[in-house]
Protein backbone atom coordinates (compact mmCIF):
# COMPACT_ATOMS: atom_id res chain seq x y z
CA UNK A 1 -34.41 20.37 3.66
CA UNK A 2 -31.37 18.69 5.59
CA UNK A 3 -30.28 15.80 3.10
CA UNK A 4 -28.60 12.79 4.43
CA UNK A 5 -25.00 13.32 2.88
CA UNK A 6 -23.10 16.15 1.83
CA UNK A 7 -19.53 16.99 -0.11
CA UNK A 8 -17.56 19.98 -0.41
CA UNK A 9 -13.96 20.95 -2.14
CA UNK A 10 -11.44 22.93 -0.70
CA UNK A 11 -8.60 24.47 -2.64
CA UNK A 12 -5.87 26.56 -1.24
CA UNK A 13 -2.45 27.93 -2.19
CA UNK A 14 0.20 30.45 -0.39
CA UNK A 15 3.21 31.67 -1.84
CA UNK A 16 6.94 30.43 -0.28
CA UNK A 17 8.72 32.75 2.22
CA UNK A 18 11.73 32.45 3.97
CA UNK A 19 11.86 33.31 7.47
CA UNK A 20 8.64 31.65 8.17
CA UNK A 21 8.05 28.07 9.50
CA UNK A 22 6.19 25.49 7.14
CA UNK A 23 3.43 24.58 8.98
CA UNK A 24 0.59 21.28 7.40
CA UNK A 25 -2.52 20.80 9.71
CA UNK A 26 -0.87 22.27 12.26
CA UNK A 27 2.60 20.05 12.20
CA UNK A 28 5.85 22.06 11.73
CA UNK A 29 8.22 20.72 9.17
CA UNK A 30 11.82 21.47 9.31
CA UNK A 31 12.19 23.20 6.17
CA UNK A 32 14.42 26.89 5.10
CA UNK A 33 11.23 28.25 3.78
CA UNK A 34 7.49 28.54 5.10
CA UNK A 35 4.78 29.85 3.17
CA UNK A 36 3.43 33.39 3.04
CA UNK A 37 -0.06 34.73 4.82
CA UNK A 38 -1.75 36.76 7.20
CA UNK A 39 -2.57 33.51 9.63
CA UNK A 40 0.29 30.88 9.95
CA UNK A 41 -0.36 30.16 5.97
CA UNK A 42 -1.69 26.56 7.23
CA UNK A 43 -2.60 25.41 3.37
CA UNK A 44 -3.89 22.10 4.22
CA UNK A 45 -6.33 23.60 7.06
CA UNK A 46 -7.09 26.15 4.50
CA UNK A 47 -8.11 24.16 2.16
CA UNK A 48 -10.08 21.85 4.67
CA UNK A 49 -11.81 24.14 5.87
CA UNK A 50 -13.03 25.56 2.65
CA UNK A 51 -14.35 21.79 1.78
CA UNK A 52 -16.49 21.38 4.67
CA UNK A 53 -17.37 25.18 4.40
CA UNK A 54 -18.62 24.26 0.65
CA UNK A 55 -20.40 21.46 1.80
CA UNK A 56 -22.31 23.63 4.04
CA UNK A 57 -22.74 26.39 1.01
CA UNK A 58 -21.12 28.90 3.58
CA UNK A 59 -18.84 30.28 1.03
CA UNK A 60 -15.16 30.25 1.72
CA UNK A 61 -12.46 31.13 4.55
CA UNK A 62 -11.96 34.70 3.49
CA UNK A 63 -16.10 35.04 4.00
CA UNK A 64 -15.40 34.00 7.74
CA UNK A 65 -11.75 35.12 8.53
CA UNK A 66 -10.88 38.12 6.45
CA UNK A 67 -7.03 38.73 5.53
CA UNK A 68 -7.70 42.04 6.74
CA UNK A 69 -8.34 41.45 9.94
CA UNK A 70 -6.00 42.52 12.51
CA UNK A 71 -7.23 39.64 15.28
CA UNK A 72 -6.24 36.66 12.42
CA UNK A 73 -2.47 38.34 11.57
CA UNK A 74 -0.56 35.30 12.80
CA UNK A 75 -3.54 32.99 14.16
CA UNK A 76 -3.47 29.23 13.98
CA UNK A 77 -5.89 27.77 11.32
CA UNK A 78 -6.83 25.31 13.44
CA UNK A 79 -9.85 27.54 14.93
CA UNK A 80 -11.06 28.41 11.33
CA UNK A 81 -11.50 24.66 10.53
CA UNK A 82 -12.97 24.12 14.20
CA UNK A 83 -15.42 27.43 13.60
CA UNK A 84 -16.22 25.66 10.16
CA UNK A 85 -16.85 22.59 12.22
CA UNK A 86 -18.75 23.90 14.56
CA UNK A 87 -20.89 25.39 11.99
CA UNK A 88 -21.84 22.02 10.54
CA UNK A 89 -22.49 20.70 14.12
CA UNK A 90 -25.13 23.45 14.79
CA UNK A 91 -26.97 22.29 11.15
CA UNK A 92 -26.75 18.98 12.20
CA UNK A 93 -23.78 17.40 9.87
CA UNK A 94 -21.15 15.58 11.36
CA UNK A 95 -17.41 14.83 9.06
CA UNK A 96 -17.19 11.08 7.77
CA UNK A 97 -14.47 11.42 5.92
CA UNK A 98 -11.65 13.43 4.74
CA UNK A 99 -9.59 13.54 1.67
CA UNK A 100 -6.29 15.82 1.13
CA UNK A 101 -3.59 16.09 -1.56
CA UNK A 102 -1.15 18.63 -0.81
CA UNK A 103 1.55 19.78 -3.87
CA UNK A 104 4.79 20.92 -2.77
CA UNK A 105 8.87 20.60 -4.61
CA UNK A 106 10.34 20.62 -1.36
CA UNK A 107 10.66 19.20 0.97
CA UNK A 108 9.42 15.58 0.93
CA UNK A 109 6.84 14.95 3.08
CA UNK A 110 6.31 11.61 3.51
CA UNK A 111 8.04 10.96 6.44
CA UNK A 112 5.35 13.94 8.52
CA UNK A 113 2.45 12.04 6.50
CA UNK A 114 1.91 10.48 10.26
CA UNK A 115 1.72 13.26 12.16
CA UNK A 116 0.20 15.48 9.32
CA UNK A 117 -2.73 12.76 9.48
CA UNK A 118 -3.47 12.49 13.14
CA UNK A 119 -3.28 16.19 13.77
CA UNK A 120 -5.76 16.66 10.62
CA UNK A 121 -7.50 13.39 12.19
CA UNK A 122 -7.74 14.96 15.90
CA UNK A 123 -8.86 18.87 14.64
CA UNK A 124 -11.68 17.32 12.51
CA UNK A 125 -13.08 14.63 15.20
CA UNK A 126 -12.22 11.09 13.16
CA UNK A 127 -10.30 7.99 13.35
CA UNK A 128 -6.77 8.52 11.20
CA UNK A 129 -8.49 5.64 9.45
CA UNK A 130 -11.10 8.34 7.72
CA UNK A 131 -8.51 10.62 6.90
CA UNK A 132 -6.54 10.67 4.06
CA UNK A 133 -3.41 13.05 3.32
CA UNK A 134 -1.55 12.36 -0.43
CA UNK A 135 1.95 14.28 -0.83
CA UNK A 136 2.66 15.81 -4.69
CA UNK A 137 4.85 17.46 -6.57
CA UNK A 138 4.57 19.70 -9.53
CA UNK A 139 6.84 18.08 -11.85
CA UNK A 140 8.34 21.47 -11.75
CA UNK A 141 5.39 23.12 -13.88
CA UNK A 142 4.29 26.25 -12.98
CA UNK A 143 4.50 28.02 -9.43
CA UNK A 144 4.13 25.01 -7.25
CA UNK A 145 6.78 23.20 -9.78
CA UNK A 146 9.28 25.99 -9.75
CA UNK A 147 9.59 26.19 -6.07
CA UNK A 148 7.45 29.48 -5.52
CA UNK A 149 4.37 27.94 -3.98
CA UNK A 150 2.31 25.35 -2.34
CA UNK A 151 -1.29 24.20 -2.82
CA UNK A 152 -3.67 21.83 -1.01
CA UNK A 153 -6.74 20.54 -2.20
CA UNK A 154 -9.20 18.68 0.08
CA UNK A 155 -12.35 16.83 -0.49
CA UNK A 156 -15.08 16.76 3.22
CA UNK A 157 -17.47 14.41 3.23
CA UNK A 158 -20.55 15.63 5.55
CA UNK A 159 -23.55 13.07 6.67
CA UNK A 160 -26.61 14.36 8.59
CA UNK A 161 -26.59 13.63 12.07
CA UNK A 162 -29.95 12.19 11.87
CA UNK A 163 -28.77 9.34 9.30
């Protein structure tokens, strides 16, 4: 039974790594660190992806792009939210809106929160207007507060192409 709305959650985290570029739906931001994966460590397409994957009860990213994959080791996350798009698309849901908090010491980010949101805006199909991207920090508690990782969370909001 296709019902007219529906809502998943999307969590992600990746440890920080220097040498690699810090990359946020698919923005670089001039930073000395980047974040640690087998893809470009994208957090906040991670963790979109895994909302609109939830929605869908398709499990998670891993399910669909494995770590241990040799044909992901550097790939842009941009195609794994597009696949998880895509997937919605063929069951007949279509994104309405997006919301995404992303937790991070350093740098600040509010000056990319522009570009962060139209690129997230443009991969996902909406209006900037329908997307929403908050900017956190740890209060130095715990991994994310002591400068050893970053998390995104994400909420996807999914309505039925027939509504």
């Amino acid at each position: 039974m296709q019902t007219p709305f529906r809502i998943g959650q999307g969590w992600d985290t990746h440890r920080i790594e220097t040498g690699r570029p810090l990359i946020l739906a698919g923005v670089q931001i001039p930073s000395d660190f980047g974040l640690a994966g087998h893809s470009d460590a994208d957090v906040l397409f991670h963790a979109v992806t895994d909302a609109v994957l939830g929605a869908l009860a398709l499990g998670d990213i891993g399910m669909h792009f494995p770590d241990t994959a040799p044909e992901w080791k550097g790939a842009g996350s941009a195609q794994f939210l597009e696949h998880a798009l895509k997937l919605a698309a063929e069951r007949g849901y279509r994104p309405v809106n997006v919301d995404s908090t992303v937790i991070l010491e350093r740098p600040k980010l509010k000056d990319f929160r522009g570009a962060i949101r139209e690129s997230l805006a443009r991969t996902v199909g909406l209006a900037p207007e329908c997307v929403s991207v908050k900017f956190k920090t740890a209060e130095r508690v715990g991994p994310v507060g002591e400068g050893r990782s970053c998390e995104a969370q994400s909420v996807v909001l999914l309505a039925s192409q027939k509504a």
